[in-house]
Protein backbone atom coordinates (compact mmCIF):
# COMPACT_ATOMS: atom_id res chain seq x y z
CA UNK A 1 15.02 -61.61 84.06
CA UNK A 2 18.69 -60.19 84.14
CA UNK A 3 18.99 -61.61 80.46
CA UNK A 4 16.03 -59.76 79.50
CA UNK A 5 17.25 -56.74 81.24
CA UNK A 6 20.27 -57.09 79.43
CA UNK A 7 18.99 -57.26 76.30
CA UNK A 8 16.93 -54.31 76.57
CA UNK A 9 19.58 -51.92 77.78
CA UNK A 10 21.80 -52.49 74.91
CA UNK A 11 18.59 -51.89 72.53
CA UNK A 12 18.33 -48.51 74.72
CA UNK A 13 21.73 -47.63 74.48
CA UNK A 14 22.41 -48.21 70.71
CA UNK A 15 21.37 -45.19 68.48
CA UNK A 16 21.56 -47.54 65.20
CA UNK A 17 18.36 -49.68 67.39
CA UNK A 18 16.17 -46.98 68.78
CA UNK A 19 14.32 -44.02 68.12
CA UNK A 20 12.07 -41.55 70.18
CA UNK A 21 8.61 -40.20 69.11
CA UNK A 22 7.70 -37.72 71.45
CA UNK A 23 8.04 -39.49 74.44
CA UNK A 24 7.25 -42.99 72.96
CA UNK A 25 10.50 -44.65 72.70
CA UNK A 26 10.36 -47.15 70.04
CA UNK A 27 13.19 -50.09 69.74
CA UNK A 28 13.64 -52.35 66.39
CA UNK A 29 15.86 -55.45 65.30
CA UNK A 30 16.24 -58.47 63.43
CA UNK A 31 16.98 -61.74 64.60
CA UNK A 32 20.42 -62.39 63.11
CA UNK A 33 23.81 -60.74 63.12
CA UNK A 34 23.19 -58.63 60.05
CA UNK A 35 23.33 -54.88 61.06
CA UNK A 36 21.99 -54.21 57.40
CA UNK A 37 18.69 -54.89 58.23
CA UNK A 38 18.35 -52.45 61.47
CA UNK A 39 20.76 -49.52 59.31
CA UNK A 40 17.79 -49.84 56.44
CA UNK A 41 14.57 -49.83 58.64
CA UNK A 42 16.30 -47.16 60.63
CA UNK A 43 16.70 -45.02 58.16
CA UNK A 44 13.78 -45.55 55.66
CA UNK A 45 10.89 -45.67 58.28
CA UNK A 46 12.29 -43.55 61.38
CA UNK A 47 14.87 -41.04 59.47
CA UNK A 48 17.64 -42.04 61.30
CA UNK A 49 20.86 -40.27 60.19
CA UNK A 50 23.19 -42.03 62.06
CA UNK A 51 21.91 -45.52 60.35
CA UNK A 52 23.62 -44.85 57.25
CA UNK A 53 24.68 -42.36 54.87
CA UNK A 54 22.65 -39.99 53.65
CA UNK A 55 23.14 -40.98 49.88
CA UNK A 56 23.20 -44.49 50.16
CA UNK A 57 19.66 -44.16 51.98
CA UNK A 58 18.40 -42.17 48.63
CA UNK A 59 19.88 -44.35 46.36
CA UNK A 60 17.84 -47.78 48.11
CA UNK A 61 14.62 -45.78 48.57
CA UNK A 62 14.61 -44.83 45.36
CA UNK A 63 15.05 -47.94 43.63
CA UNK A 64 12.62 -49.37 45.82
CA UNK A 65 10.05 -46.93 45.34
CA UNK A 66 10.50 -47.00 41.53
CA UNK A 67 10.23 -50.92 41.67
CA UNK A 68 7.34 -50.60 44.53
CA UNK A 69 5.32 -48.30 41.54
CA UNK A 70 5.65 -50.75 38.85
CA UNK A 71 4.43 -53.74 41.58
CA UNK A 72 7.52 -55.52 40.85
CA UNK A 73 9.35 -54.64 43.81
CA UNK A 74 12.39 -57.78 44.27
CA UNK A 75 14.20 -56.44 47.20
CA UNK A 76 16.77 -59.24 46.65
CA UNK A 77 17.48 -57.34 43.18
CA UNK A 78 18.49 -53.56 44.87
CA UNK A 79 22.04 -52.61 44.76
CA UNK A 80 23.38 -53.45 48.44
CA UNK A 81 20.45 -55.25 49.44
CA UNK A 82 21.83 -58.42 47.86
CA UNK A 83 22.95 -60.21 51.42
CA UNK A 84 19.89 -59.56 53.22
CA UNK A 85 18.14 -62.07 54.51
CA UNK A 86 14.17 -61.30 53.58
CA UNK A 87 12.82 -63.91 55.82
CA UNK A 88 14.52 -62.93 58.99
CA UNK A 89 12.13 -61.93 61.86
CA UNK A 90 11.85 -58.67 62.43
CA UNK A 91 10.33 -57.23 65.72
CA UNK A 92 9.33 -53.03 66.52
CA UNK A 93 8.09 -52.38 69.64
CA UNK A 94 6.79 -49.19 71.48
CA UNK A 95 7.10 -48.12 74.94
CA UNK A 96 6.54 -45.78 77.56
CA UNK A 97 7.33 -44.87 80.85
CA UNK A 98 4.25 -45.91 83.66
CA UNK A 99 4.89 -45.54 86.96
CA UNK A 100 7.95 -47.44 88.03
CA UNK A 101 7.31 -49.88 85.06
CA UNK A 102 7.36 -49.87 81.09
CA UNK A 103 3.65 -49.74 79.26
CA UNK A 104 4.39 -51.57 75.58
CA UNK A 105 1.94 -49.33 73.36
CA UNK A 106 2.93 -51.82 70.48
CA UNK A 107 4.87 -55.00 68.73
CA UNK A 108 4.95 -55.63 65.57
CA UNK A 109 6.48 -58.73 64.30
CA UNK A 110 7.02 -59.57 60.51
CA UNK A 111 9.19 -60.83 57.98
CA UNK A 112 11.86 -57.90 57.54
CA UNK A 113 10.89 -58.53 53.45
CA UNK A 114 7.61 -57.75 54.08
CA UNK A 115 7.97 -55.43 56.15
CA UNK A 116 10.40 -53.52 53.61
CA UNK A 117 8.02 -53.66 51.24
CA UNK A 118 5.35 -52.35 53.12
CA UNK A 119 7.63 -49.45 54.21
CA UNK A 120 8.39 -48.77 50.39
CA UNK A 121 5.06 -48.73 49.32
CA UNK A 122 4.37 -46.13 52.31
CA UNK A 123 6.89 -43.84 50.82
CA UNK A 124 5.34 -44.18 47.19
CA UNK A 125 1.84 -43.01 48.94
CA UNK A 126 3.41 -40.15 50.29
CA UNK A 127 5.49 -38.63 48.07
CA UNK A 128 4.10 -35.53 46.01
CA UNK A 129 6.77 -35.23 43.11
CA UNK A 130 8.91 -37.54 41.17
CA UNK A 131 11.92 -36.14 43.56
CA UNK A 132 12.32 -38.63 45.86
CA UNK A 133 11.89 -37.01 49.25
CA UNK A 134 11.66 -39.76 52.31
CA UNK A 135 9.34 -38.86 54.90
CA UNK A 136 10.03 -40.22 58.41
CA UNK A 137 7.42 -40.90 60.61
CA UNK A 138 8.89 -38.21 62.91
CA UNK A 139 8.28 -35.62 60.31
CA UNK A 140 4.66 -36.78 60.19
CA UNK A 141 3.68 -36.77 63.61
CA UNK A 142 5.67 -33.07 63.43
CA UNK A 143 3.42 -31.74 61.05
CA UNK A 144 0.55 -32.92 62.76
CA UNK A 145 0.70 -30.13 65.86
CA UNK A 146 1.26 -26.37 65.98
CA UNK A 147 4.47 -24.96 64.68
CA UNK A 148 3.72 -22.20 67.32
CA UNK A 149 3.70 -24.87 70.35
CA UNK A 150 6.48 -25.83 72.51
CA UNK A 151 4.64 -28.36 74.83
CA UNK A 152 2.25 -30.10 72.02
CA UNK A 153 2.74 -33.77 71.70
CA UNK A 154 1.09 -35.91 68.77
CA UNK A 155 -1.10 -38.81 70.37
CA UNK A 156 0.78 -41.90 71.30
CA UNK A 157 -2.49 -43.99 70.18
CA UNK A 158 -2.76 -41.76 66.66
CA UNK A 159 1.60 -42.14 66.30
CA UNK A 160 0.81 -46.55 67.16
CA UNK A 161 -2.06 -46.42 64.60
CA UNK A 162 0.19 -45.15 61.89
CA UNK A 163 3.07 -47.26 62.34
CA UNK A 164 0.96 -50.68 62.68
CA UNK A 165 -0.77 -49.34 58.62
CA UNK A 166 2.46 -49.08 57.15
CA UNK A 167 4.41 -52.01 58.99
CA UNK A 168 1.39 -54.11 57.51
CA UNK A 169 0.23 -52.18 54.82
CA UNK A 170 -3.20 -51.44 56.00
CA UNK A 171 -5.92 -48.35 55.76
CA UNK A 172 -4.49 -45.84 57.61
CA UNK A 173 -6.22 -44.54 60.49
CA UNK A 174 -9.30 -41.88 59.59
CA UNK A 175 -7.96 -39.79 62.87
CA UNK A 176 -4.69 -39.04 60.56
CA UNK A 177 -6.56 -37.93 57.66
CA UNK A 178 -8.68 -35.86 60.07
CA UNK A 179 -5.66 -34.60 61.78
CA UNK A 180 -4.01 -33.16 58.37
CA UNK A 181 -6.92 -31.65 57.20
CA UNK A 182 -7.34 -29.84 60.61
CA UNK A 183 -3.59 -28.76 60.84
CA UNK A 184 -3.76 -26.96 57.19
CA UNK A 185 -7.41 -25.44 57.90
CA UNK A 186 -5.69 -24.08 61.18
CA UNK A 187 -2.13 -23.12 59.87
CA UNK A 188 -3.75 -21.56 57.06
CA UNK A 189 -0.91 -18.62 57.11
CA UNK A 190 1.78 -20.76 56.03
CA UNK A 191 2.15 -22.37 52.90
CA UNK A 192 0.79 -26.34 53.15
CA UNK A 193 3.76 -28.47 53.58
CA UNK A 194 4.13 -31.63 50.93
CA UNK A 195 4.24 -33.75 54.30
CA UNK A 196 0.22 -32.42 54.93
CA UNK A 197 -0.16 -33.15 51.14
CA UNK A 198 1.39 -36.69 50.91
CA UNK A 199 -0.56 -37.76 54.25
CA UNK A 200 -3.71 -36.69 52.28
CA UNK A 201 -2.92 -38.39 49.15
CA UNK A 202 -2.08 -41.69 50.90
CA UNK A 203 -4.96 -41.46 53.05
CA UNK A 204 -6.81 -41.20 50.15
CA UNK A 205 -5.26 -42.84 47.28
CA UNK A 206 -4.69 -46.16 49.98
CA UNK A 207 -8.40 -46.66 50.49
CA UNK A 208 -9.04 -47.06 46.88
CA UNK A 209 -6.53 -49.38 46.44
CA UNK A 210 -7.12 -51.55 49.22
CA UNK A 211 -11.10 -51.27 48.36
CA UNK A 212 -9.98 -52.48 44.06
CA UNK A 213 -10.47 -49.08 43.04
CA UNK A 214 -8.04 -46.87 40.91
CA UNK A 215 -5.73 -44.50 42.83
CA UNK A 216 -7.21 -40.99 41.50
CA UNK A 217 -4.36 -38.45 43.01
CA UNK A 218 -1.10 -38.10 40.62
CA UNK A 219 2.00 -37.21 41.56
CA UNK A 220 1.38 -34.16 40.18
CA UNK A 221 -1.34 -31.25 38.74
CA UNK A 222 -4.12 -33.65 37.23
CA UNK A 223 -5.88 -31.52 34.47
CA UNK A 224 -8.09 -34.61 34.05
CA UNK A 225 -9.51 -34.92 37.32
CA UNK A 226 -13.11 -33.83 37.64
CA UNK A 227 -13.89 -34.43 40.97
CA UNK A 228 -15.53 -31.70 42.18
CA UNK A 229 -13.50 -31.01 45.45
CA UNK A 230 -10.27 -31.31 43.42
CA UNK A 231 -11.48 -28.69 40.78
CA UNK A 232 -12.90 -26.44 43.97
CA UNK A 233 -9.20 -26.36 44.91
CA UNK A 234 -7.16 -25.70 41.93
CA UNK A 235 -9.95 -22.98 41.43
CA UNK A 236 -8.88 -21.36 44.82
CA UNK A 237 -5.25 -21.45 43.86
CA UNK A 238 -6.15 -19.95 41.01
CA UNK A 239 -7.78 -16.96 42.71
CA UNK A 240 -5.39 -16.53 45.16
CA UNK A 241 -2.55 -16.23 42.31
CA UNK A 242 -4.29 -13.82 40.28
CA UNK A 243 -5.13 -11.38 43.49
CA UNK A 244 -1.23 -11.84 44.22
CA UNK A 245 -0.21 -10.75 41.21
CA UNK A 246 -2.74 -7.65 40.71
CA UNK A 247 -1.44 -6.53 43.89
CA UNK A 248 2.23 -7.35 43.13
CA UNK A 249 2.98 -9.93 46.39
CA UNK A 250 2.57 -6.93 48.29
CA UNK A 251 -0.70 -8.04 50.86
CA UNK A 252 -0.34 -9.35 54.21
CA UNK A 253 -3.18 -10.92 54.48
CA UNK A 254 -5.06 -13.07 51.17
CA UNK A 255 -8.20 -14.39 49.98
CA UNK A 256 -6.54 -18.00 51.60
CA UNK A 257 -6.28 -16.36 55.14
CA UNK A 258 -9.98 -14.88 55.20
CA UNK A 259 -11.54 -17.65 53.40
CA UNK A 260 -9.64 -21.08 52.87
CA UNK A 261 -10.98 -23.35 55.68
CA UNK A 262 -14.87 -21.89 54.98
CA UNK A 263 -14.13 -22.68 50.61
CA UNK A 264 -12.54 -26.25 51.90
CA UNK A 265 -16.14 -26.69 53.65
CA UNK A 266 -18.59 -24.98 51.86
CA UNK A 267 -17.80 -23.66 48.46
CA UNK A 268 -21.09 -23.05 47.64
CA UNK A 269 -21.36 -20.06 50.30
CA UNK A 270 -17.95 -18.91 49.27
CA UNK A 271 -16.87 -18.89 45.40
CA UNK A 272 -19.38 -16.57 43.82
CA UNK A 273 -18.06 -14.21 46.11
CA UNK A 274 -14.06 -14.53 45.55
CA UNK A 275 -15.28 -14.90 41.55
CA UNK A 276 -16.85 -11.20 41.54
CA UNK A 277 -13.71 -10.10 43.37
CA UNK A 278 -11.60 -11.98 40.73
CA UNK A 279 -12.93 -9.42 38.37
CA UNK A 280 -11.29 -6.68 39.89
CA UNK A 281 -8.19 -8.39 40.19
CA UNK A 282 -8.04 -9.08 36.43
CA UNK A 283 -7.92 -5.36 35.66
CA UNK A 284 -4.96 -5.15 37.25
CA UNK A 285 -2.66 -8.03 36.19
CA UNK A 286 -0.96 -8.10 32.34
CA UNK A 287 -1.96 -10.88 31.11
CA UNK A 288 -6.41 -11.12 32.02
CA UNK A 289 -6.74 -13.58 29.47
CA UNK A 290 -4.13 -16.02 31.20
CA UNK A 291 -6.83 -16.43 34.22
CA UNK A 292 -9.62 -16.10 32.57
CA UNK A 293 -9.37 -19.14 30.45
CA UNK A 294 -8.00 -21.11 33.29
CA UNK A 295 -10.88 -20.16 35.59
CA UNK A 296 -13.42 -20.89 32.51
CA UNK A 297 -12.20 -24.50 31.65
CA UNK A 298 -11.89 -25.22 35.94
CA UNK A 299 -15.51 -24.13 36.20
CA UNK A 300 -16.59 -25.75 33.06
CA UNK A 301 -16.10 -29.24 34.69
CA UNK A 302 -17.92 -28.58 37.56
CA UNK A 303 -21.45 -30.33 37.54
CA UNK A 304 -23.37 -26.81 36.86
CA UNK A 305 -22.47 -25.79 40.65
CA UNK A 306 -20.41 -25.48 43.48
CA UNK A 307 -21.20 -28.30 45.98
CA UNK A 308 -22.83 -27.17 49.05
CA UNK A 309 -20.57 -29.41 51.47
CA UNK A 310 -17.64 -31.61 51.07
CA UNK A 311 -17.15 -34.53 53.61
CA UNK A 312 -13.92 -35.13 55.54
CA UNK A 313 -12.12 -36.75 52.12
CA UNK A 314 -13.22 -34.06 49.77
CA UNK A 315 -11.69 -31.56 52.39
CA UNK A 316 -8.54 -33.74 51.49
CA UNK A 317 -9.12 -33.40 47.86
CA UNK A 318 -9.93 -30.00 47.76
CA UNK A 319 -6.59 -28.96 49.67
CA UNK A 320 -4.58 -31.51 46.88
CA UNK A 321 -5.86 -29.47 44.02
CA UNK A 322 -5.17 -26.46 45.61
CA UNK A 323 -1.68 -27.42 46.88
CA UNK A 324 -0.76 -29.11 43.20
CA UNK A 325 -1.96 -26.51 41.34
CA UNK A 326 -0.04 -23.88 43.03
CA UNK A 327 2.81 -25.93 43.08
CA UNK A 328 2.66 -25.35 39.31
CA UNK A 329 2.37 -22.18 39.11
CA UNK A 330 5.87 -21.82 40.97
CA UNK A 331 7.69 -24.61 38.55
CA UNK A 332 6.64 -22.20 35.49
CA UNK A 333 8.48 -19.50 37.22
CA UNK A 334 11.09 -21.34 37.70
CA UNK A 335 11.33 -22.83 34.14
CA UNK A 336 10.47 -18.88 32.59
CA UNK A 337 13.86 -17.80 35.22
CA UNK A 338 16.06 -20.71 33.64
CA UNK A 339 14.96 -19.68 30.41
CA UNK A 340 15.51 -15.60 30.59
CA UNK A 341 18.98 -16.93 32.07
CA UNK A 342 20.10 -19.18 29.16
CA UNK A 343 19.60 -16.34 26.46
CA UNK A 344 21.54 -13.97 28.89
């Protein structure tokens, strides 16, 4: 008992081997001397920034996550991964104060390789843009309760579920999908974050895969897609940058506050109505034929209508089509700024 007690107080006390989640403190390592292992998991999975530095975390991830996408991930092959031992046991385990005792919420034991890889091809689901942008499961259970509360906490069980599909690279849990979709229906006022989009998109895109099926979300704005969710979005971007620009950024309050989380549910009840105010819009912007040809060929791959309902996953794609094609909008700008720049 003392040796175990020992053990587990120098897990407590070393930053590089534990992390807290709310108030789920979770402790990792790997049975062998090589601190490599515990800097790498530490700073992949949990966004430790005391693990290592912040560059050589970037340059790992993204050579994994570029070898993960091409399925011919050799972690033996990465540049400072060389020494690692893949077949070393690696242990993560999850606790929480009960009483005058510790509850274990989790363990997960693996292979550290497989475990890597696992981790890797979590960060290739989430990510939104060829930018490599790590996102630690922190910053996931962060985005997954009010920005306005101080006392929220995300669900221990929700936070374990997560963790055990990427440690071994399973569905992920419907209540996370559920839980994005809510948080950008509710937070509707802000912009959606690319952590609410790249939860959707693995949600999504992992099912699929794990089911045989071919991922359908890009990295990017998917001009071929014709789901009808997905075009229901980009349509509402569309809307909600033409009214924008009639009214030159100047409203407090858009189409996406009044009417987002009713379009995400039922478009049929909502579109005809933002389309006949689209026409008043276009009388007021420079360029009518810009948005009127975009809004034509979105609409002309719909199946003759606007679906009456969309389920809990077309709520997902709907908000990826929105979020994506907005998200292009603002890269033109910026590329038309660079541009008016250079000739200067």
């Amino acid at each position: 008992m003392r040796k175990y007690t020992e053990a587990l107080n120098y897990l407590l006390n070393s930053r590089k081997h534990k992390v807290m989640l709310d108030d789920m403190t979770v402790v990792f390592w790997a049975l062998d001397d090589n601190a490599a292992c515990n800097d790498l998991m530490a700073a992949l999975l949990f966004g430790n920034p005391d693990s290592m530095d912040a560059k050589r975390t970037d340059d790992m991830l993204r050579s994994m996550m570029l070898k993960a996408r091409n399925g011919v991930l050799r972690i033996g092959q990465i540049a400072g991964m060389e020494n690692i031992d893949q077949n070393v046991d690696f242990y993560i385990v999850g606790m929480k104060p009960n009483s005058s005792r510790l509850a274990v919420k989790f363990l997960y034991h693996r292979r550290f390789g497989e475990i890597l890889q696992n981790v890797a091809q979590h960060q290739v689901d989430m990510q939104m843009s060829e930018q490599v942008k790590p996102i630690s499961l922190w910053r996931i259970g962060k985005s997954l309760i009010s920005p306005k509360s101080k006392n929220e906490t995300v669900d221990v069980a929700l936070m374990t579920k997560i963790l055990e599909a990427v440690v071994y690279g399973i569905r992920y849990p419907d209540s996370l999908l559920f839980a994005a979709v809510r948080r950008v229906k509710i937070d509707r006022e802000d912009n959606m974050s690319y952590v609410h989009a790249g939860i959707i998109k693995a949600c999504i895109n992992r099912e699929k895969r794990l089911q045989g099926k071919k991922e359908e979300i890009t990295l990017s704005l998917n001009k071929e897609n014709e789901n009808a969710a997905y075009l229901c979005g980009r349509l509402f971007a569309v809307l909600e940058h033409l009214q924008q620009e009639a009214s030159n950024n100047s409203l407090n309050r858009t189409i996406k506050d009044a009417y987002f989380a009713s379009a995400s549910s039922k478009p049929a009840q909502v579109f005809p109505n933002l389309l006949r105010l689209a026409q008043n819009h276009l009388g007021k912007v420079k360029t009518p034929n810009y948005y009127n040809i975009m809004i034509e060929n979105i609409i002309d791959k719909l199946p003759g209508k606007f679906p009456d309902t969309l389920l809990l996953q077309d709520q997902g794609r709907f908000m990826i089509g929105y979020y994506q094609q907005l998200k292009s909008f603002f890269i033109k700008s910026e590329e038309k700024a660079k541009a008016e720049q250079g000739e200067e």
